[in-house]
Protein backbone atom coordinates (compact mmCIF):
# COMPACT_ATOMS: atom_id res chain seq x y z
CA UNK A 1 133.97 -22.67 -18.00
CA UNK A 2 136.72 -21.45 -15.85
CA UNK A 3 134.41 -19.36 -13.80
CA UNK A 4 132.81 -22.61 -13.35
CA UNK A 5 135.39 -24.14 -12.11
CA UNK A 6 137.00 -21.43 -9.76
CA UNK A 7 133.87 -22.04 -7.96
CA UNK A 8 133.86 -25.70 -7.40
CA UNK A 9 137.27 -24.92 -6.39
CA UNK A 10 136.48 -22.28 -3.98
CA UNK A 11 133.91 -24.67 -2.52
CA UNK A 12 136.47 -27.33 -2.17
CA UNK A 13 139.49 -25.27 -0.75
CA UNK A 14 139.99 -23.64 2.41
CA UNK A 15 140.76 -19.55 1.20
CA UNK A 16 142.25 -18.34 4.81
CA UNK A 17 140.68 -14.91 6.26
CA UNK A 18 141.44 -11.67 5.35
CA UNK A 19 144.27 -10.40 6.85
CA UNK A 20 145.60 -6.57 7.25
CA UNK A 21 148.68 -6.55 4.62
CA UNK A 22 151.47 -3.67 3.04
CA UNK A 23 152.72 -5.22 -0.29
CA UNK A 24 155.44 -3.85 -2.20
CA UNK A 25 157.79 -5.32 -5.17
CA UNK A 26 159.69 -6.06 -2.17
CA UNK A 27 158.29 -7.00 0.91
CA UNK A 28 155.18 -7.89 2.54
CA UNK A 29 154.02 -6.62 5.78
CA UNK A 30 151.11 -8.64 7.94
CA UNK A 31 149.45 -7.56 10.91
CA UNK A 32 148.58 -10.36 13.36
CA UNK A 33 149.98 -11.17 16.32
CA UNK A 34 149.87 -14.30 16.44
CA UNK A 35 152.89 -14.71 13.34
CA UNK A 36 155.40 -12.19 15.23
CA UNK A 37 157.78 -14.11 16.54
CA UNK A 38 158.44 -16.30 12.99
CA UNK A 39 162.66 -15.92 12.17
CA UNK A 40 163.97 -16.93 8.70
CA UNK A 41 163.01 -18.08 5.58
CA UNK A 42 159.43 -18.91 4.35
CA UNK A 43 156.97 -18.85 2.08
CA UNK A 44 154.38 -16.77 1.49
CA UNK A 45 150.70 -17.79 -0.07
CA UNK A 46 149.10 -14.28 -1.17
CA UNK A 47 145.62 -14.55 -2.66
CA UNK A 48 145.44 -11.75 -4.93
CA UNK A 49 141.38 -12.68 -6.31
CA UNK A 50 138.90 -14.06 -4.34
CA UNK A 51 137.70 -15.76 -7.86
CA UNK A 52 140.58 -17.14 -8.33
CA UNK A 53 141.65 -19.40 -5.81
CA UNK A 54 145.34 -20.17 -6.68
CA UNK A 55 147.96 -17.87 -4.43
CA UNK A 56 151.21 -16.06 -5.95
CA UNK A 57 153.87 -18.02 -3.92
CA UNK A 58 156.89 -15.74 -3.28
CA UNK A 59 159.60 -16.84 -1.21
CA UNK A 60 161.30 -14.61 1.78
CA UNK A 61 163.31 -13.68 5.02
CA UNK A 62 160.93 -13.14 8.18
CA UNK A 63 162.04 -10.65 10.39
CA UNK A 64 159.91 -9.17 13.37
CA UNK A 65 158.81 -5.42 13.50
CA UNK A 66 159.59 -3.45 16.86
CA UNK A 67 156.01 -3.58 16.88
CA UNK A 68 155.34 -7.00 17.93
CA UNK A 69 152.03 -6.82 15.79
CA UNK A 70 153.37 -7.07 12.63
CA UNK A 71 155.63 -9.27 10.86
CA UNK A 72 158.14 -8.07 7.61
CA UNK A 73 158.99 -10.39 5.02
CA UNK A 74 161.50 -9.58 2.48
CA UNK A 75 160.96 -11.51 -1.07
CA UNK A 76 164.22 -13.29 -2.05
CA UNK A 77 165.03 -15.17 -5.32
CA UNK A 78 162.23 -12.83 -7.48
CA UNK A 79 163.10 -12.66 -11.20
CA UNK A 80 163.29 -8.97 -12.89
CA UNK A 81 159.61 -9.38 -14.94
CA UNK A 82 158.09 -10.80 -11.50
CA UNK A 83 158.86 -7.66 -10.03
CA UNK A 84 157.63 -5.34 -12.80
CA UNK A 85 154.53 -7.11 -12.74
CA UNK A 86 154.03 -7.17 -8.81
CA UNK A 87 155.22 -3.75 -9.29
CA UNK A 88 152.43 -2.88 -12.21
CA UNK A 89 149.70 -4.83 -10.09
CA UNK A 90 150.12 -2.40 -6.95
CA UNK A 91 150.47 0.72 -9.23
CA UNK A 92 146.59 -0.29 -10.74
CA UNK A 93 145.36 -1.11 -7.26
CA UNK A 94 146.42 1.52 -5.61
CA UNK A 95 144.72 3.78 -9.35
CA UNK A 96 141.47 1.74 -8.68
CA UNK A 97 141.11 2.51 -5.06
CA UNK A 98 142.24 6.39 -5.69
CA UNK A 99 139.78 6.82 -8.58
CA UNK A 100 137.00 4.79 -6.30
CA UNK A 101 137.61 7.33 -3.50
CA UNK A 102 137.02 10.04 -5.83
CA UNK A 103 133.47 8.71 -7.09
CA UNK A 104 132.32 7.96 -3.61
């Protein structure tokens, strides 16, 4: 049922396009020129699963990179366990795409 309904969801919401991104329990870095010269606060919308089409929401400073290409955000206002689970989310990516490598 909820696969179901992540679809008709999908169908209905505009997902925005891939884009080239570092994640960390920390910060976020995004490659596109087009966002470099952002300043301040935001918000970021990060869709972890293509299947599921609500973002994580995480809250930050912008600052530009020296390379006008990409754009830093640091996450402010993140509470301890949303950290360790950002934190254990990138760990099992980052196993998943080692191990993948392996078997290819």
């Amino acid at each position: 049922l909820l696969d179901m309904i992540s679809t008709l969801i999908i169908q209905t919401n505009a997902i925005p396009p891939l884009r080239d991104v570092t994640l960390t329990d920390n910060w976020i870095r995004i490659k596109d020129g087009n966002i470099s010269q952002l300043q301040g606060n935001c918000c970021v919308k990060i869709y972890i699963n293509a299947a599921i089409p609500r973002p994580l929401i995480l809250y930050g400073h912008c600052e530009s990179e020296v390379d006008a290409t990409y754009l830093q955000i640091n996450f402010q206002g993140m509470s301890p366990s949303l950290i360790n689970g950002l934190d254990k989310y990138i760990f099992r990516f980052h196993r998943r795409m080692v191990a993948n490598s392996r078997t290819a």
